[in-house]
C-alpha atoms as a PDB file:
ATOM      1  CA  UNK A   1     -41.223 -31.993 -48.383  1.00  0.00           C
ATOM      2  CA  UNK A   2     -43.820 -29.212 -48.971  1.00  0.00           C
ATOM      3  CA  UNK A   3     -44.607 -29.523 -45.225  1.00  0.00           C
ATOM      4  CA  UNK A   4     -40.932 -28.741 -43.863  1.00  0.00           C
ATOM      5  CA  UNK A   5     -40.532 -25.995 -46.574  1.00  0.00           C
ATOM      6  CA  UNK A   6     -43.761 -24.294 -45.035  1.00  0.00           C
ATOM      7  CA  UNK A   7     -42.364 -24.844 -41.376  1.00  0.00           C
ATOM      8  CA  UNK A   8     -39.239 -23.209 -42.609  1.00  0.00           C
ATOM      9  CA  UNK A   9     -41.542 -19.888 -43.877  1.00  0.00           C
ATOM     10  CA  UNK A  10     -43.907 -19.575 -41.150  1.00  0.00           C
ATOM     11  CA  UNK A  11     -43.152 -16.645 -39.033  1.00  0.00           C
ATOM     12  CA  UNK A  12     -42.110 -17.465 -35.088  1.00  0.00           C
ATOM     13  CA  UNK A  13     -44.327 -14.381 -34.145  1.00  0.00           C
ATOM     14  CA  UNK A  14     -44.406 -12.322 -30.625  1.00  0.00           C
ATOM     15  CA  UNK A  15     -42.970 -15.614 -28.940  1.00  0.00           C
ATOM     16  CA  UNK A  16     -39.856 -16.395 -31.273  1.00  0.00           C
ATOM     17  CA  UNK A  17     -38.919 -12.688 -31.379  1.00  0.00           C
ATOM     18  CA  UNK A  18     -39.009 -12.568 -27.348  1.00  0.00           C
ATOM     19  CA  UNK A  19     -37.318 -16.126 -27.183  1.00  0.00           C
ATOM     20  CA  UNK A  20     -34.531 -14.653 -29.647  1.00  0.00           C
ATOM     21  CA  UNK A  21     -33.751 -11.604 -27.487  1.00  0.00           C
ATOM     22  CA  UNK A  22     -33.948 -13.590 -24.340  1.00  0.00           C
ATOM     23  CA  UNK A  23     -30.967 -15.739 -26.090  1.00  0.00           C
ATOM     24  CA  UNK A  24     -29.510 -12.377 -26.936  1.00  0.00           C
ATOM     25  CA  UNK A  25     -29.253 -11.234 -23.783  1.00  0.00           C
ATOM     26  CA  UNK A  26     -28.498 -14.261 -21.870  1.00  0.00           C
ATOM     27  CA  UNK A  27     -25.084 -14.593 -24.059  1.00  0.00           C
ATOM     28  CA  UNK A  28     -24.774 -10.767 -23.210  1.00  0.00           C
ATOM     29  CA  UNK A  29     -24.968 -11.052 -19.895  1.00  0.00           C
ATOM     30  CA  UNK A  30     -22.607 -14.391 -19.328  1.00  0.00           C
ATOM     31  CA  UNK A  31     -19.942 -12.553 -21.844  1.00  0.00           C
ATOM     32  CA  UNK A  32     -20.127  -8.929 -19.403  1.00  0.00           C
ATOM     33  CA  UNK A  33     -20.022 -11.652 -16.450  1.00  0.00           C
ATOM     34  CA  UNK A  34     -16.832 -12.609 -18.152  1.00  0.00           C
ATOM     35  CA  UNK A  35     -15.312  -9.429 -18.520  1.00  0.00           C
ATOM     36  CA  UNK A  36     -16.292  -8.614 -15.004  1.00  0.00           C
ATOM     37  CA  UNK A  37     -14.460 -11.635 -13.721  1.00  0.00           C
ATOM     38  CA  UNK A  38     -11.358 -10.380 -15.383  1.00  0.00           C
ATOM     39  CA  UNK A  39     -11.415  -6.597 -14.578  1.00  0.00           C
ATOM     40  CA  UNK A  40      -9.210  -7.626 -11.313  1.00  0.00           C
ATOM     41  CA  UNK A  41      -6.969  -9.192 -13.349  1.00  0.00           C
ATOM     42  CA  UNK A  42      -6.831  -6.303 -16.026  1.00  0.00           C
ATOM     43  CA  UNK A  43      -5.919  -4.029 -13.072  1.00  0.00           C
ATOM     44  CA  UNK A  44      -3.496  -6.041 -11.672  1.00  0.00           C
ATOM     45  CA  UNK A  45      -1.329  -7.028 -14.274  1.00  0.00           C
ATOM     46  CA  UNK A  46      -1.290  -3.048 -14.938  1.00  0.00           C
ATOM     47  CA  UNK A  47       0.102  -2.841 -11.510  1.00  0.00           C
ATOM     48  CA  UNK A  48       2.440  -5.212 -12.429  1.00  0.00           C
ATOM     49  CA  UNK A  49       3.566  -3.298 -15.287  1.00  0.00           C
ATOM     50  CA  UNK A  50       4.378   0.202 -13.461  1.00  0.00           C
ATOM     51  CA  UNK A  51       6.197  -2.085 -11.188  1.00  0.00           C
ATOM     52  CA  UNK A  52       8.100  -3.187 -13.525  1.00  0.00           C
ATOM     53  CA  UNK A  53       8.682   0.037 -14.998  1.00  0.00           C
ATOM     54  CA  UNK A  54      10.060   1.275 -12.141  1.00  0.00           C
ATOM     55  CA  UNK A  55      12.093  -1.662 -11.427  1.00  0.00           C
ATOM     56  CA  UNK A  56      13.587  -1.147 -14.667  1.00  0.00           C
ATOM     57  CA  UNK A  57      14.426   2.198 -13.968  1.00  0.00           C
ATOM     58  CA  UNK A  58      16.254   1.942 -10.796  1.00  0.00           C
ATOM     59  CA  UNK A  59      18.254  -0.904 -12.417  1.00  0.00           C
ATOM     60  CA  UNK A  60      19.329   1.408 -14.992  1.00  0.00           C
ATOM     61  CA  UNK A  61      20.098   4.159 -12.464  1.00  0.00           C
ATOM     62  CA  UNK A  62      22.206   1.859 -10.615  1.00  0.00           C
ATOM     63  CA  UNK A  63      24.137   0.563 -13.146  1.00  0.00           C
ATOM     64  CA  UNK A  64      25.307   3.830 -14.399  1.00  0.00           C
ATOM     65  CA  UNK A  65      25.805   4.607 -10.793  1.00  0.00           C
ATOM     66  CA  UNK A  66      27.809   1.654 -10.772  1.00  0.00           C
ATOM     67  CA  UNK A  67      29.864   2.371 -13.979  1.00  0.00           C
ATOM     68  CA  UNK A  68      30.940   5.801 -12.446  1.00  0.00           C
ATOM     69  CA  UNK A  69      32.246   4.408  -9.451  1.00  0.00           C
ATOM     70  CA  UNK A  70      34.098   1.470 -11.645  1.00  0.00           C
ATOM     71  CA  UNK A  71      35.675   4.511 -13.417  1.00  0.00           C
ATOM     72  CA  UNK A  72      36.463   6.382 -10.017  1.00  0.00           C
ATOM     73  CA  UNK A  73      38.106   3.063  -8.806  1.00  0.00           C
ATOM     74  CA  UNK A  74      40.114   2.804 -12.059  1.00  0.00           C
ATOM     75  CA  UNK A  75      41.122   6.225 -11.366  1.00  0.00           C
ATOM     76  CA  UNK A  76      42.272   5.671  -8.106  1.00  0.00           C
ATOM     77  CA  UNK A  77      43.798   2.523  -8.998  1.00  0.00           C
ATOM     78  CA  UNK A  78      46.154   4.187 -11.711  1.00  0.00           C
ATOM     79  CA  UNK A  79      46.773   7.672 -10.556  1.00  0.00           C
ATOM     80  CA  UNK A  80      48.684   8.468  -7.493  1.00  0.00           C
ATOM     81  CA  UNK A  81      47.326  12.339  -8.342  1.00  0.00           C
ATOM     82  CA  UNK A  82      43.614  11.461  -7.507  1.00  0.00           C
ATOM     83  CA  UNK A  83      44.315   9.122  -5.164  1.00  0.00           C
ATOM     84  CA  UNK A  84      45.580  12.363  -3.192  1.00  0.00           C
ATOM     85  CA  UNK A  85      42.958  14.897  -4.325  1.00  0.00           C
ATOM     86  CA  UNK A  86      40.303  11.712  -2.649  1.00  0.00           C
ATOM     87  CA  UNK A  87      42.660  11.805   0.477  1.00  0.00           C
ATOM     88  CA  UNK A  88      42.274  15.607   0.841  1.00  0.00           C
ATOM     89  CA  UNK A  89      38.421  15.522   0.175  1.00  0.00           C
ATOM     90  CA  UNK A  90      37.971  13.708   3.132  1.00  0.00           C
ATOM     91  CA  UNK A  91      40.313  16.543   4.926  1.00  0.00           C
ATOM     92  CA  UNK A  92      43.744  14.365   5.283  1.00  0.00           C
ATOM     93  CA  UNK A  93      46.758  16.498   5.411  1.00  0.00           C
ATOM     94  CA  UNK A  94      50.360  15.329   4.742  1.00  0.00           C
ATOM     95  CA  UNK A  95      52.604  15.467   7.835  1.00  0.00           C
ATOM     96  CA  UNK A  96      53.233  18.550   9.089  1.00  0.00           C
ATOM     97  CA  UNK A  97      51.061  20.415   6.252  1.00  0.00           C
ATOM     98  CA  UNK A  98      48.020  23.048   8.020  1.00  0.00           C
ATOM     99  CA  UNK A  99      44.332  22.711   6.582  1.00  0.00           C
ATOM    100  CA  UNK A 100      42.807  25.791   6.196  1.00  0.00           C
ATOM    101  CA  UNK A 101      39.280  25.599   5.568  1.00  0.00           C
ATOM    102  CA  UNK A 102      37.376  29.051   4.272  1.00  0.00           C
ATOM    103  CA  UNK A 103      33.118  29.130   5.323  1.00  0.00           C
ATOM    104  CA  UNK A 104      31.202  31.386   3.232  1.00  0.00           C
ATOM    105  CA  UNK A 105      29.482  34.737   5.033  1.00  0.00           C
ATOM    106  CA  UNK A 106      26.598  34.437   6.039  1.00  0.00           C
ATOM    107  CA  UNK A 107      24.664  37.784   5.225  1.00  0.00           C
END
């Protein structure tokens, strides 16, 4: 037993100090070999992201854009008023009724 306890204490010197680092580095390097591997996959999935973002975005755009027209076709369906006031914005004229239309000066 005394000869395993004095194993234990007896310094690895220059060679067990140099064989520790190399170990050191060695997981150092395979872990930033690691990382490395994944930095395309880091920048993609950020890609991704903003994609989705965006998509996001436009879907909420178009839904509101898609609530206003559901209210203009309400409109239209209950009101014989704004179904006239469309007519004339697209420049329809009851029978015999004269469309005047008045251009701004141009200065």
């Amino acid at each position: 037993m005394s000869q395993s306890a004095n194993r234990d204490d007896v310094s690895l010197g220059l060679w067990g100090h140099a064989n520790r680092l190399l170990m050191i580095l060695i997981v150092l390097a395979l872990l930033a070999a690691a990382a490395l591997s994944y930095l395309p996959l880091i920048h993609q999935n950020r890609r991704l992201r903003m994609k989705l973002q965006d998509v996001r975005s436009r879907h909420e755009q178009y839904d509101a854009e898609v609530r206003e027209l559901q209210g203009q076709i309400q409109g239209l369906q209950r009101d014989a008023k704004a179904v006239e006031r469309a007519a004339r914005e697209l420049g329809m004229a009851r029978p015999g009724e004269i469309i005047v239309k008045f251009e701004p000066q141009h200065r």
